[in-house]
Protein backbone atom coordinates (compact mmCIF):
# COMPACT_ATOMS: atom_id res chain seq x y z
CA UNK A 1 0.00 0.00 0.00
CA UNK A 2 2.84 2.22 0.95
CA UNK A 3 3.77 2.05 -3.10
CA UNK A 4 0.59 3.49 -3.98
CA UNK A 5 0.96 6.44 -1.45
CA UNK A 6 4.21 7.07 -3.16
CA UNK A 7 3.14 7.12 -6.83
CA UNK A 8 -0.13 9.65 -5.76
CA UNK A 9 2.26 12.05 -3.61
CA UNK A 10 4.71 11.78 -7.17
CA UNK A 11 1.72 12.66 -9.69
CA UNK A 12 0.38 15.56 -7.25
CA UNK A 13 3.58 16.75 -7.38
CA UNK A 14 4.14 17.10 -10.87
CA UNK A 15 0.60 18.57 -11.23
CA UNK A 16 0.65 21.92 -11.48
CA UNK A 17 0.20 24.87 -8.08
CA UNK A 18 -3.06 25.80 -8.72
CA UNK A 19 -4.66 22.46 -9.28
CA UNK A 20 -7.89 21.76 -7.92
CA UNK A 21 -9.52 18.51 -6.51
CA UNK A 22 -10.95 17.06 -9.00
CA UNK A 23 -7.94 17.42 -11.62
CA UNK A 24 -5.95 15.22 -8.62
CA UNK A 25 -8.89 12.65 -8.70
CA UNK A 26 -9.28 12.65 -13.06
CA UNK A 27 -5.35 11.99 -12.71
CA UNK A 28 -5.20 9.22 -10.29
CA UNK A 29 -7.84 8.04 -11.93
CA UNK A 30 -6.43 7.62 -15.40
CA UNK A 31 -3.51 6.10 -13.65
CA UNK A 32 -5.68 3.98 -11.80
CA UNK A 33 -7.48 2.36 -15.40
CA UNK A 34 -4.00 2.31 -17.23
CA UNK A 35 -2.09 0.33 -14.47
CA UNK A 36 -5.47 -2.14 -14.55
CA UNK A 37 -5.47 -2.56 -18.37
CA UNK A 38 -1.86 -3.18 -18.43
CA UNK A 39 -2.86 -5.90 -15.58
CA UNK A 40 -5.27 -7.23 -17.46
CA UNK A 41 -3.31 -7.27 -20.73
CA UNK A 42 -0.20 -8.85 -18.57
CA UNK A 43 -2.94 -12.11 -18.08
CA UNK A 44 -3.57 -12.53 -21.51
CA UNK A 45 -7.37 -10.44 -21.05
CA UNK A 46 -7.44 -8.60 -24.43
CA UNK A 47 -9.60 -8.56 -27.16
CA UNK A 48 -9.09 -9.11 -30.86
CA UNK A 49 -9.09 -6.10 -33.23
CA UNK A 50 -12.31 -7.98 -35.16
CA UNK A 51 -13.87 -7.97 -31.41
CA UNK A 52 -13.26 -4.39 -30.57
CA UNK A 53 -14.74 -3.52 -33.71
CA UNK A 54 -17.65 -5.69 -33.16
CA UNK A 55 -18.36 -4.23 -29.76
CA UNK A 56 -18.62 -0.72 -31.03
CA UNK A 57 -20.46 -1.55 -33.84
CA UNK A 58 -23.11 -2.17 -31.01
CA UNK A 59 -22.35 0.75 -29.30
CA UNK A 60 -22.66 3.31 -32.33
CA UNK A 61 -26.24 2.04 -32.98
CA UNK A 62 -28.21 1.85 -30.17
């Protein structure tokens, strides 16, 4: 857990002074989904290009 403290106190630190809240909390949470899809991408979880595409076929007409 102490690893995560450490990579939040890093990004807030390279965010700029007048920052507010919620750009801390959009940050760590992009961090947050990219360290999670490069997990999940690590175990072999991906999809195929053809799939993707699929999917957002779906998507785009509903």
């Amino acid at each position: 857990m102490a690893a995560v403290k450490q990579e939040a106190q890093k990004l807030i630190q390279k965010l700029p002074d007048d920052c507010t809240y919620e750009d801390i909390q959009y940050h760590l949470y992009v961090v947050e989904k990219v360290q999670k899809g490069v997990e999940r991408a690590k175990r072999g979880e991906v999809s195929s290009h053809k799939e993707a595409k699929q999917r957002m076929v779906k998507w785009l007409t509903h």
